[in-house]
Protein backbone atom coordinates (compact mmCIF):
# COMPACT_ATOMS: atom_id res chain seq x y z
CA UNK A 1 0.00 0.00 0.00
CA UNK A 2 1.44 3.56 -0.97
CA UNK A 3 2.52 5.63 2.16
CA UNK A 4 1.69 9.10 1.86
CA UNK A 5 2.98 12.45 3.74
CA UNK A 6 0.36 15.16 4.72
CA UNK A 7 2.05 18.33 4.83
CA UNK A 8 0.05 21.58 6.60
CA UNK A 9 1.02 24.20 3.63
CA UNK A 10 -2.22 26.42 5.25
CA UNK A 11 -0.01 29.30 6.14
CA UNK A 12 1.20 29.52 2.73
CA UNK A 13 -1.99 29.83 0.87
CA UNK A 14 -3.14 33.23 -0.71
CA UNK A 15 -6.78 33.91 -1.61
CA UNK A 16 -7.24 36.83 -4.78
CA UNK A 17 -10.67 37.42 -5.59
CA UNK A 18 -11.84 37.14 -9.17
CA UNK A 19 -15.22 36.95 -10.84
CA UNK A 20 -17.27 35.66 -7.79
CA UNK A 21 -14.75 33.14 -6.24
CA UNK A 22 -11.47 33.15 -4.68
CA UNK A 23 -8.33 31.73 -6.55
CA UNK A 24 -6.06 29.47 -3.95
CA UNK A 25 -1.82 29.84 -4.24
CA UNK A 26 0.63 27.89 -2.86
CA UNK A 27 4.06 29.28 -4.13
CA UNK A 28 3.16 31.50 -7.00
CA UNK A 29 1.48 27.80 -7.89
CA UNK A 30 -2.45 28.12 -8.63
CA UNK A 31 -3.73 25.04 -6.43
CA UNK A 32 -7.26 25.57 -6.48
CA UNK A 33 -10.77 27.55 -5.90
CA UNK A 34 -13.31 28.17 -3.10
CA UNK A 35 -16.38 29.27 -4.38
CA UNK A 36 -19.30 30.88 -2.20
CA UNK A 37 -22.64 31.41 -2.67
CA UNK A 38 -25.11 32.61 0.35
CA UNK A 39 -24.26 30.10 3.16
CA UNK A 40 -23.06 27.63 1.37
CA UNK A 41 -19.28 26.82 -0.05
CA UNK A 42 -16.88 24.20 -1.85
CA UNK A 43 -13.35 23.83 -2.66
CA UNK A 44 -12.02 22.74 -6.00
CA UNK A 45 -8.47 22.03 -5.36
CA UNK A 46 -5.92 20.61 -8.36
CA UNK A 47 -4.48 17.04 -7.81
CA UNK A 48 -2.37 16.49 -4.70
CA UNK A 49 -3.79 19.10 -2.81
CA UNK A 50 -6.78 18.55 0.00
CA UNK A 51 -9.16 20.61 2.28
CA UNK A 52 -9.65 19.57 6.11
CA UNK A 53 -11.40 21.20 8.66
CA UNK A 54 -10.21 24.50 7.40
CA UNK A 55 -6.46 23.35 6.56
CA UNK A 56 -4.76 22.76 3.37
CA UNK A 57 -2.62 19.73 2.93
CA UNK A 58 -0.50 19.26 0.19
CA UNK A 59 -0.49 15.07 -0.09
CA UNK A 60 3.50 13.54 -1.48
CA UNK A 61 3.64 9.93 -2.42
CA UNK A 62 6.76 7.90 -0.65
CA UNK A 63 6.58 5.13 -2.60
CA UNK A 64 9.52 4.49 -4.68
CA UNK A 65 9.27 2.48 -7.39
CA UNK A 66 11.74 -0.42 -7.79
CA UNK A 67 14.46 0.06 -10.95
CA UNK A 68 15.51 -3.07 -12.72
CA UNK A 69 19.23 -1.37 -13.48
CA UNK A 70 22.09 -3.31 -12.08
């Protein structure tokens, strides 16, 4: 089973507004969107990247694959 690291990158995020939802960066990197609309909310966050309980995690594989070279 692949082991994977969660890192907390939450202090690194920026939010910039733009047409009616907020734009998520990690590193100059765009990561993903939160959109809003009256109460309600979602995150659409690229590959990798995950939402919990108001953190963002940025998810790296450890697995390493095996090489055949001798």
């Amino acid at each position: 089973m692949p082991k994977t690291l969660k890192i907390d990158i939450t202090d690194k995020v920026i939010g910039k507004f733009k047409d009616g939802h907020i734009e998520l960066y990690s590193s100059k990197y765009l990561i993903g969107k939160f959109f809003f609309r009256d109460m309600e909310h979602s995150f659409q966050l690229a590959e990798g990247y995950v939402e919990e309980d108001g953190r963002f995690y940025l998810l790296v594989n450890l697995q390493h694959e095996q090489s055949n070279v001798r």
